[in-house]
Protein backbone atom coordinates (compact mmCIF):
# COMPACT_ATOMS: atom_id res chain seq x y z
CA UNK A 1 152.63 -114.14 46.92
CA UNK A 2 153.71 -116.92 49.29
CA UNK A 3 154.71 -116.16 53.40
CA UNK A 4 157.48 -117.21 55.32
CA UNK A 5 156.94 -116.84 58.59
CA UNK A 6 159.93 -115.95 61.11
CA UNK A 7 161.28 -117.14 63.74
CA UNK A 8 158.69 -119.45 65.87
CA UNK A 9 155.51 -118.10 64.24
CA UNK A 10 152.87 -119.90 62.22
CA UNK A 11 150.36 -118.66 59.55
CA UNK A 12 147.07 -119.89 60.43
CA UNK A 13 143.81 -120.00 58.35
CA UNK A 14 141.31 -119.49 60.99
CA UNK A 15 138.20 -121.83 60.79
CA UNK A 16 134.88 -120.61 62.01
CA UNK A 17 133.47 -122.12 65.18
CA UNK A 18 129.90 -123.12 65.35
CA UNK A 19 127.08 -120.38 66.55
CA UNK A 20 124.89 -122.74 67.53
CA UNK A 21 125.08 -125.77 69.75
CA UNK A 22 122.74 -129.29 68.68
CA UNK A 23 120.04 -127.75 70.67
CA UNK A 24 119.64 -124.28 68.71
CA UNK A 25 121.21 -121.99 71.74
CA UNK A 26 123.36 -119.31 70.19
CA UNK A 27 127.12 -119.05 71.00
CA UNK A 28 128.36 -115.88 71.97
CA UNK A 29 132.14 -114.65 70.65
CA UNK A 30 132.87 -114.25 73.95
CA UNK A 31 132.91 -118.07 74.62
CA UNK A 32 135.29 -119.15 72.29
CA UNK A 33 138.41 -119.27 74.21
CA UNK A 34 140.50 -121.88 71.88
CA UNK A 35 140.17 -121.41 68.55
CA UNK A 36 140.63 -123.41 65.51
CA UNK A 37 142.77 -122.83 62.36
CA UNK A 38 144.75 -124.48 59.79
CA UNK A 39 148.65 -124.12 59.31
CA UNK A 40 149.39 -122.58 55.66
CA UNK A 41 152.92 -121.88 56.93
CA UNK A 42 155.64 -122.65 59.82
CA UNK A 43 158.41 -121.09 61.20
CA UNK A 44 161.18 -122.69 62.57
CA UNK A 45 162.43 -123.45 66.33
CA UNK A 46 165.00 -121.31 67.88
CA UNK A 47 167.65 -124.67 66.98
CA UNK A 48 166.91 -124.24 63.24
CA UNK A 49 164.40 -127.49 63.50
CA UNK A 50 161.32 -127.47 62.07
CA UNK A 51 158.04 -127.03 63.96
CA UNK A 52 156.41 -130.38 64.20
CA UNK A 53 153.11 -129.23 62.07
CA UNK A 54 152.79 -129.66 58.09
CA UNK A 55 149.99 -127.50 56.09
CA UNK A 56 146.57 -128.36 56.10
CA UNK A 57 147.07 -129.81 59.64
CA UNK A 58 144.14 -128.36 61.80
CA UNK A 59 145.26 -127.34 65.51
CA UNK A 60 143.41 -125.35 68.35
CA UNK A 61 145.03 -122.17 69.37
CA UNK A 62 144.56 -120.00 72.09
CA UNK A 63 146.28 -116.78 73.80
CA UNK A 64 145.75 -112.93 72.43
CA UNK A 65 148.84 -112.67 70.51
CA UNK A 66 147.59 -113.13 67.40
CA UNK A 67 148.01 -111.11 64.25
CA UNK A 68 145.09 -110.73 61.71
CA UNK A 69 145.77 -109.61 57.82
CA UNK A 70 144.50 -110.41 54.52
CA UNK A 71 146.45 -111.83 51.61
CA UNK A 72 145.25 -112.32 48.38
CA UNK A 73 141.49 -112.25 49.51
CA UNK A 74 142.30 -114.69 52.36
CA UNK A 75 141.56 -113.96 56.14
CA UNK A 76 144.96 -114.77 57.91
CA UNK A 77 146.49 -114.63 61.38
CA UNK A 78 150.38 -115.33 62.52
CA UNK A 79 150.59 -116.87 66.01
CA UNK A 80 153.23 -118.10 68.16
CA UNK A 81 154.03 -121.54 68.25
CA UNK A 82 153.84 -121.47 72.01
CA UNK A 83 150.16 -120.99 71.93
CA UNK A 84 149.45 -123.74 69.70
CA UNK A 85 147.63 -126.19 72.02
CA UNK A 86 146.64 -128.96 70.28
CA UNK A 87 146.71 -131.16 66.70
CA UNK A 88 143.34 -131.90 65.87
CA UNK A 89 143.21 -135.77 64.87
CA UNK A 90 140.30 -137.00 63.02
């Protein structure tokens, strides 16, 4: 089953944060205010453009908006392009 998101969305695979930092202190949830996925899917842009993200790019996302589901045994979320922050460049 393949997903097309609508609209200005994106279909993230969320990738988990570290616990720990180098010293061994433990990370609470609470304390992870951007978050990190990569895109399986885009959207378009209200012009009919596409969104300026290919899959497998990693980005940092933030905001509450987010929608969680499973698909085919995989943890997914949709998200807004609006709170994309940031392509992660490595």
């Amino acid at each position: 089953m393949k997903l097309i998101p609508l609209g200005e969305r994106i279909v993230l695979r969320p990738v988990e944060g570290k616990e720990r930092t180098k010293s061994g202190i433990y990370l609470p949830k609470s304390s992870e205010g951007k978050k990190e996925g990569e895109v399986v899917e885009i959207g378009t842009l209200k012009d009919g453009s596409l969104i300026p993200l290919k899959r497998g790019d990693k980005v940092l996302y933030g905001g509450y908006s987010s929608e969680e589901f499973e698909l085919n045994g995989d943890k997914l979320l949709i998200v807004e392009y609006k709170d994309i922050l940031a392509k992660v460049a490595e």
